[in-house]
PDB file of N, CA and C in Angstrom:
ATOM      1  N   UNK A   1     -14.774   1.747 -33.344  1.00  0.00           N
ATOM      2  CA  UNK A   1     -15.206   1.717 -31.942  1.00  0.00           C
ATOM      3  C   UNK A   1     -14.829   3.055 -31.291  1.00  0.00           C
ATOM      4  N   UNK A   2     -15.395   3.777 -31.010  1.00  0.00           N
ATOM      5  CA  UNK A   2     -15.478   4.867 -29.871  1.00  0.00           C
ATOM      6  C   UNK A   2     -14.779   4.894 -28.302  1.00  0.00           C
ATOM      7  N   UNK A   3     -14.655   5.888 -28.235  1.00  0.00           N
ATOM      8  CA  UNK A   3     -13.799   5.818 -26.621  1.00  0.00           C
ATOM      9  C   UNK A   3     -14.605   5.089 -25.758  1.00  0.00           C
ATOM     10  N   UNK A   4     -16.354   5.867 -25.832  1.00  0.00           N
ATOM     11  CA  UNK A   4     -17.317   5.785 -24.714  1.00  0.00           C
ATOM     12  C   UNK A   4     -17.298   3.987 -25.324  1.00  0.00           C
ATOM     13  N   UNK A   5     -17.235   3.322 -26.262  1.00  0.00           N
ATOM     14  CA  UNK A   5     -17.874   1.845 -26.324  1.00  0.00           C
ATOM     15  C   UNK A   5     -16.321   1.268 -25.237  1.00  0.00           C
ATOM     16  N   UNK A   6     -15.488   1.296 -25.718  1.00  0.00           N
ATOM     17  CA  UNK A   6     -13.987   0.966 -24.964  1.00  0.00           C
ATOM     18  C   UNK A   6     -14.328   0.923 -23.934  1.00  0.00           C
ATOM     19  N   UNK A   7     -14.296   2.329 -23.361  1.00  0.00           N
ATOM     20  CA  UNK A   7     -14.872   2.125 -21.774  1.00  0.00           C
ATOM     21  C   UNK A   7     -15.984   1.282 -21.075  1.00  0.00           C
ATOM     22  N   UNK A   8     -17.014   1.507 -21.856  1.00  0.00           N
ATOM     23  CA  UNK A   8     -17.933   0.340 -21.553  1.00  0.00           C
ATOM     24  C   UNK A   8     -17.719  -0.787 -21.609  1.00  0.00           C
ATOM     25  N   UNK A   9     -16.649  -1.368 -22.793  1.00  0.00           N
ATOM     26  CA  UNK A   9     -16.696  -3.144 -22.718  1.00  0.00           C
ATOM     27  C   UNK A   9     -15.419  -3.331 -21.714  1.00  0.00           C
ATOM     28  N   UNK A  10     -14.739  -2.586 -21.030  1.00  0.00           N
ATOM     29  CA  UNK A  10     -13.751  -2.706 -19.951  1.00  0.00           C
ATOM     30  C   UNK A  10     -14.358  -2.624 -18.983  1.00  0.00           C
ATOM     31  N   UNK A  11     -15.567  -1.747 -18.825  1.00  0.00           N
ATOM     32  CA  UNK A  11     -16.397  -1.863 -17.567  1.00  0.00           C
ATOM     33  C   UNK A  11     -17.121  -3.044 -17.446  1.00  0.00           C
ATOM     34  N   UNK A  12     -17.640  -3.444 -18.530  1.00  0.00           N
ATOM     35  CA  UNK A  12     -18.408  -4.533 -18.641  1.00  0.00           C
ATOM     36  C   UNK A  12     -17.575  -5.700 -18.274  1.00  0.00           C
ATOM     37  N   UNK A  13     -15.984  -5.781 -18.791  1.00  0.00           N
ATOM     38  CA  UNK A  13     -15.951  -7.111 -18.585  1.00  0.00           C
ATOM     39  C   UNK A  13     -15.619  -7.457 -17.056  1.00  0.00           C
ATOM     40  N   UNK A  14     -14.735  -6.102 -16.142  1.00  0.00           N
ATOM     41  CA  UNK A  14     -14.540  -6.303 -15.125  1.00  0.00           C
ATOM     42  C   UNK A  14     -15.308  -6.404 -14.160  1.00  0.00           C
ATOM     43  N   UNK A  15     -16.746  -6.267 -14.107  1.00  0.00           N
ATOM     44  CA  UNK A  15     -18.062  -6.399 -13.715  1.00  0.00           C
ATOM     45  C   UNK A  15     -18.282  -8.005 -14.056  1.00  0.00           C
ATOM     46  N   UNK A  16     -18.355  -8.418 -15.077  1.00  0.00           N
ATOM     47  CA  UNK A  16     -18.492  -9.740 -15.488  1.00  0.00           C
ATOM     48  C   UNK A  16     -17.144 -10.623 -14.972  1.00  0.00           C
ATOM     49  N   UNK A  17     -15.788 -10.043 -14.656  1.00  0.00           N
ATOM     50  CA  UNK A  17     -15.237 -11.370 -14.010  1.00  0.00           C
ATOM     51  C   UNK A  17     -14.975 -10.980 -12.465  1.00  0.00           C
ATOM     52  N   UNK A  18     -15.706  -9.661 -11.585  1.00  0.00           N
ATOM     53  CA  UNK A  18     -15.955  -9.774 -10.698  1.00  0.00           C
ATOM     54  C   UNK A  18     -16.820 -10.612  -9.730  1.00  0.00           C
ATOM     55  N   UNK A  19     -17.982 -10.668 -11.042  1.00  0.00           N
ATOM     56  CA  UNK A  19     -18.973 -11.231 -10.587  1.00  0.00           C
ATOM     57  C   UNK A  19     -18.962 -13.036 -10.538  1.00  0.00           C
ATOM     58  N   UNK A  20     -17.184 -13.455 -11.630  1.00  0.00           N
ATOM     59  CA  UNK A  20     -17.742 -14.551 -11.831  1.00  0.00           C
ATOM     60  C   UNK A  20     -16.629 -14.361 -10.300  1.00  0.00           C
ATOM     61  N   UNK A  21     -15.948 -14.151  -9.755  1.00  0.00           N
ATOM     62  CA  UNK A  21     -14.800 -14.596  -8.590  1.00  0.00           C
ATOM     63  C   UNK A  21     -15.906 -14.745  -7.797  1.00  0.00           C
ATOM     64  N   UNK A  22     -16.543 -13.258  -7.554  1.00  0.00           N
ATOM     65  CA  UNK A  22     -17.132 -13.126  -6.474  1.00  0.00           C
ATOM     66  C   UNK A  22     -18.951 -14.402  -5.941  1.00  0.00           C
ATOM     67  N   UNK A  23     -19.000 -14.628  -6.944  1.00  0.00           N
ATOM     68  CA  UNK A  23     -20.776 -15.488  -7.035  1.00  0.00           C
ATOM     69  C   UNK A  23     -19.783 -17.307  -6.241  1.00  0.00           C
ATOM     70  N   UNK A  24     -18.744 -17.840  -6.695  1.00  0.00           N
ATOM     71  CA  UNK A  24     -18.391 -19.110  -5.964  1.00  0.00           C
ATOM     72  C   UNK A  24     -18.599 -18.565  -4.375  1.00  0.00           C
ATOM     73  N   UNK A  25     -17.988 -17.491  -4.494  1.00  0.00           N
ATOM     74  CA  UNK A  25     -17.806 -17.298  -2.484  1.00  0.00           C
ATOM     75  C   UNK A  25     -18.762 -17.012  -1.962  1.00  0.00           C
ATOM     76  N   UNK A  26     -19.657 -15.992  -2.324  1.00  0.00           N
ATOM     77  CA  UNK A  26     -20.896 -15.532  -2.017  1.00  0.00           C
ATOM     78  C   UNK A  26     -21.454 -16.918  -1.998  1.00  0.00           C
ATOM     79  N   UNK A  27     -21.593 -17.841  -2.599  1.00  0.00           N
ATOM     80  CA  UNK A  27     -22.326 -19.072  -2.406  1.00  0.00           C
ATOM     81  C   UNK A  27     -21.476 -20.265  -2.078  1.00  0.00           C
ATOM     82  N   UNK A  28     -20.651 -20.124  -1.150  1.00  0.00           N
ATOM     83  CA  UNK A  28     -19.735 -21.000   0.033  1.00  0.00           C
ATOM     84  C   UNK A  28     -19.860 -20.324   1.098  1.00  0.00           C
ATOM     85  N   UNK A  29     -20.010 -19.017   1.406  1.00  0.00           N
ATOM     86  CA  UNK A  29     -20.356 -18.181   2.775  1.00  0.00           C
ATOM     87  C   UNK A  29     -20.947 -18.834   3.644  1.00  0.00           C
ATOM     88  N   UNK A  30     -22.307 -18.788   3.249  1.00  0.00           N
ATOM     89  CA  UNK A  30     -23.584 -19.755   3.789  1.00  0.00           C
ATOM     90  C   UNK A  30     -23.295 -20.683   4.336  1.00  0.00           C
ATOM     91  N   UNK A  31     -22.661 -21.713   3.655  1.00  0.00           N
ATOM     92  CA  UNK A  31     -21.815 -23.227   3.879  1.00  0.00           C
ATOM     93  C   UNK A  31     -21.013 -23.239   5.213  1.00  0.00           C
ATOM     94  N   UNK A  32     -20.173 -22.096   4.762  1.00  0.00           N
ATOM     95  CA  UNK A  32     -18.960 -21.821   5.963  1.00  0.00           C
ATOM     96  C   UNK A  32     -19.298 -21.539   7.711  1.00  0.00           C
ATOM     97  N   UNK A  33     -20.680 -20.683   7.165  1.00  0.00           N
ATOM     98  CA  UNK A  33     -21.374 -19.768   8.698  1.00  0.00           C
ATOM     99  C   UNK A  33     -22.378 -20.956   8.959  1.00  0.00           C
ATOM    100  N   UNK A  34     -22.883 -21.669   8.248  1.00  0.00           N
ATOM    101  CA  UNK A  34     -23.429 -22.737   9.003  1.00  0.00           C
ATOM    102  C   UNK A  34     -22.707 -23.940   9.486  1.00  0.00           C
ATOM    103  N   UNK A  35     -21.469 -24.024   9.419  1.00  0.00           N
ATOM    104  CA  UNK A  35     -20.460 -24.963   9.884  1.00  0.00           C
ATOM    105  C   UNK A  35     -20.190 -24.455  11.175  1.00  0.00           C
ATOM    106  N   UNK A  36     -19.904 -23.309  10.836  1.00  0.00           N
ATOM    107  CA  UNK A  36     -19.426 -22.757  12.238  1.00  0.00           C
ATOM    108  C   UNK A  36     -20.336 -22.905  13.396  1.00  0.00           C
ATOM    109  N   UNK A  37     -21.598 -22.616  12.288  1.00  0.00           N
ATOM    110  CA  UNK A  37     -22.782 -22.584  13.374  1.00  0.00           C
ATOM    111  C   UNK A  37     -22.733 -23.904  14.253  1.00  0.00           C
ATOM    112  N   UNK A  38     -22.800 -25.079  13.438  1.00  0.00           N
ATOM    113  CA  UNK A  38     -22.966 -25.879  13.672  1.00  0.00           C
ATOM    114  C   UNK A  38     -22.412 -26.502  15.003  1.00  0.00           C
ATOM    115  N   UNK A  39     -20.606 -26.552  14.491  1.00  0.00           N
ATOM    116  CA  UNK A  39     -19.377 -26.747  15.375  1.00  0.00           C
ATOM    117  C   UNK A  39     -19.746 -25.959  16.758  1.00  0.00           C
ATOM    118  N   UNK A  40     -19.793 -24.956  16.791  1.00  0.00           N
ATOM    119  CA  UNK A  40     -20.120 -24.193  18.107  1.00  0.00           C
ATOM    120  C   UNK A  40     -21.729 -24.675  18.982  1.00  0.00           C
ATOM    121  N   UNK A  41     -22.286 -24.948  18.410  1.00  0.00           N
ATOM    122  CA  UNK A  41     -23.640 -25.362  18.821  1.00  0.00           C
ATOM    123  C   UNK A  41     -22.977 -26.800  19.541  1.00  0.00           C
ATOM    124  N   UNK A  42     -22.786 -27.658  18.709  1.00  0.00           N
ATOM    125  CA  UNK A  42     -22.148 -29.062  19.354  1.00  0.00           C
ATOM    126  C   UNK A  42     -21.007 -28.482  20.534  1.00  0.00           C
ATOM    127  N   UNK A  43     -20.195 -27.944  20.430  1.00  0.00           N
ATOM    128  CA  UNK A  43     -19.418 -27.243  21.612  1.00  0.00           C
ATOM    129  C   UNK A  43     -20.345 -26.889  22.551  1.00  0.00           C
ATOM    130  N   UNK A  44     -21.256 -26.355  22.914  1.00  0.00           N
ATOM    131  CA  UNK A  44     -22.264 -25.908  23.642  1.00  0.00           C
ATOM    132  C   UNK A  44     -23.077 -26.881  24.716  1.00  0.00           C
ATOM    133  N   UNK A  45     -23.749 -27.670  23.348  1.00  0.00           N
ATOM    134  CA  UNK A  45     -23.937 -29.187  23.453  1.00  0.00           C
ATOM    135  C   UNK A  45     -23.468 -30.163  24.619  1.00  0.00           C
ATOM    136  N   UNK A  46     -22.339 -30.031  23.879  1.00  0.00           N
ATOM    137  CA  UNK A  46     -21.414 -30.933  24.706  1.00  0.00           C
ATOM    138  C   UNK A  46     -21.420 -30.655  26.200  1.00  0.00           C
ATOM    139  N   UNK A  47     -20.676 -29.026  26.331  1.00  0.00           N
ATOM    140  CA  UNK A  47     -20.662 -28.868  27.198  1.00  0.00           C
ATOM    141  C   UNK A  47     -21.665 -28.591  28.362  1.00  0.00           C
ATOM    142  N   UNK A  48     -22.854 -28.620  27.647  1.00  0.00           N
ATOM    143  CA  UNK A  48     -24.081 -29.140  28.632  1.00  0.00           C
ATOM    144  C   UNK A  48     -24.176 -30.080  29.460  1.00  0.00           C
ATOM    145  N   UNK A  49     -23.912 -31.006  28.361  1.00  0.00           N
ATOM    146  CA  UNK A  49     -23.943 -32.669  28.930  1.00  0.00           C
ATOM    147  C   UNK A  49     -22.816 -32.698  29.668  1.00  0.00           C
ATOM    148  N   UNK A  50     -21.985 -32.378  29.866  1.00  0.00           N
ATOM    149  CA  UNK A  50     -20.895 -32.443  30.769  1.00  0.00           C
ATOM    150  C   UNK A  50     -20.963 -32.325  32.135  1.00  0.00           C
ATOM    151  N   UNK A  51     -21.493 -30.884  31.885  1.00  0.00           N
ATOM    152  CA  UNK A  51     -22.373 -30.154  32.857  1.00  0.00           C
ATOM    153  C   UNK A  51     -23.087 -30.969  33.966  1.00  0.00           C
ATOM    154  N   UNK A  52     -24.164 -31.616  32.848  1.00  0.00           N
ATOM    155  CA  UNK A  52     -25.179 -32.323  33.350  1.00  0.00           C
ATOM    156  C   UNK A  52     -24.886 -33.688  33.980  1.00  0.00           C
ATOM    157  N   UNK A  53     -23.626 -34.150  33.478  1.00  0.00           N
ATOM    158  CA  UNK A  53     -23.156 -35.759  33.849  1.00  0.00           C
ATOM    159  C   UNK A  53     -22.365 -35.101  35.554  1.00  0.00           C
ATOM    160  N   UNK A  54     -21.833 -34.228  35.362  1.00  0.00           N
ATOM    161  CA  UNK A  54     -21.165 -33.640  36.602  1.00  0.00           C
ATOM    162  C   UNK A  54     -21.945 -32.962  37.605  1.00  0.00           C
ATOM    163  N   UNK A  55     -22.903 -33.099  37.374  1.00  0.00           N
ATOM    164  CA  UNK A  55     -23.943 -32.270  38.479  1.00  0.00           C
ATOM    165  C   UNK A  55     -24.806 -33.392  38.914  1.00  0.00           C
ATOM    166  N   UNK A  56     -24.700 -34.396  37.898  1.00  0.00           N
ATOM    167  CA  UNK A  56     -26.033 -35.452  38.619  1.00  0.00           C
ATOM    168  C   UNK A  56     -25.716 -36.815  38.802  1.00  0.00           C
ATOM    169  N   UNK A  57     -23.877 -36.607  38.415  1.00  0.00           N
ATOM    170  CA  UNK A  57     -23.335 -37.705  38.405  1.00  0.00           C
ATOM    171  C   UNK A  57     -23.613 -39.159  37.765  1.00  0.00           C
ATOM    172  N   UNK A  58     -22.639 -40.016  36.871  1.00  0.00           N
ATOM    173  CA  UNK A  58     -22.967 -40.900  36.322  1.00  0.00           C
ATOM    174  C   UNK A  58     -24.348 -42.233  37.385  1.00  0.00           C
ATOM    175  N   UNK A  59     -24.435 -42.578  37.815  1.00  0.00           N
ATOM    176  CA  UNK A  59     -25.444 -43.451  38.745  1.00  0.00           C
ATOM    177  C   UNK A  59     -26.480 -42.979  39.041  1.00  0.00           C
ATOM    178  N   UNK A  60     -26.912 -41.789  39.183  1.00  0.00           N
ATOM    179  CA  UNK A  60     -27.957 -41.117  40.480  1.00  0.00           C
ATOM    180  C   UNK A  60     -29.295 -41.474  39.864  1.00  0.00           C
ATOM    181  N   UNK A  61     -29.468 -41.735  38.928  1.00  0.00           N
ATOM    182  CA  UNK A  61     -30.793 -41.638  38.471  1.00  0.00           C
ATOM    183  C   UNK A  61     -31.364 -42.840  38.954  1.00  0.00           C
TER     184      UNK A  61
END
């Protein structure tokens, strides 16, 4: 085996267990930012209706 192959299968493998750490998170990201999304939207939500119960008061309708 050659220097240049050495180097290559050390490059190769740290590429290959970068990729395996890095591919779980990269594909939980998504998961995570749409939670958030989510949670904050319902915060929003909420505080609409709050809004809305306090401005038009429980009875008025």
């Amino acid at each position: 085996m050659t220097r240049l192959e050495a180097i290559r299968d050390v490059v190769r493998f740290r590429y290959s267990f970068r990729t395996l750490v890095s591919l779980p998170i990269a594909l939980l990201l998504p998961f995570f930012a749409a939670a958030d999304l989510s949670i904050a939207g319902h915060g929003v939500v909420g505080w609409g209706l709050l809004d809305a119960v306090a401005k038009e008061g429980p009875g008025s309708g």
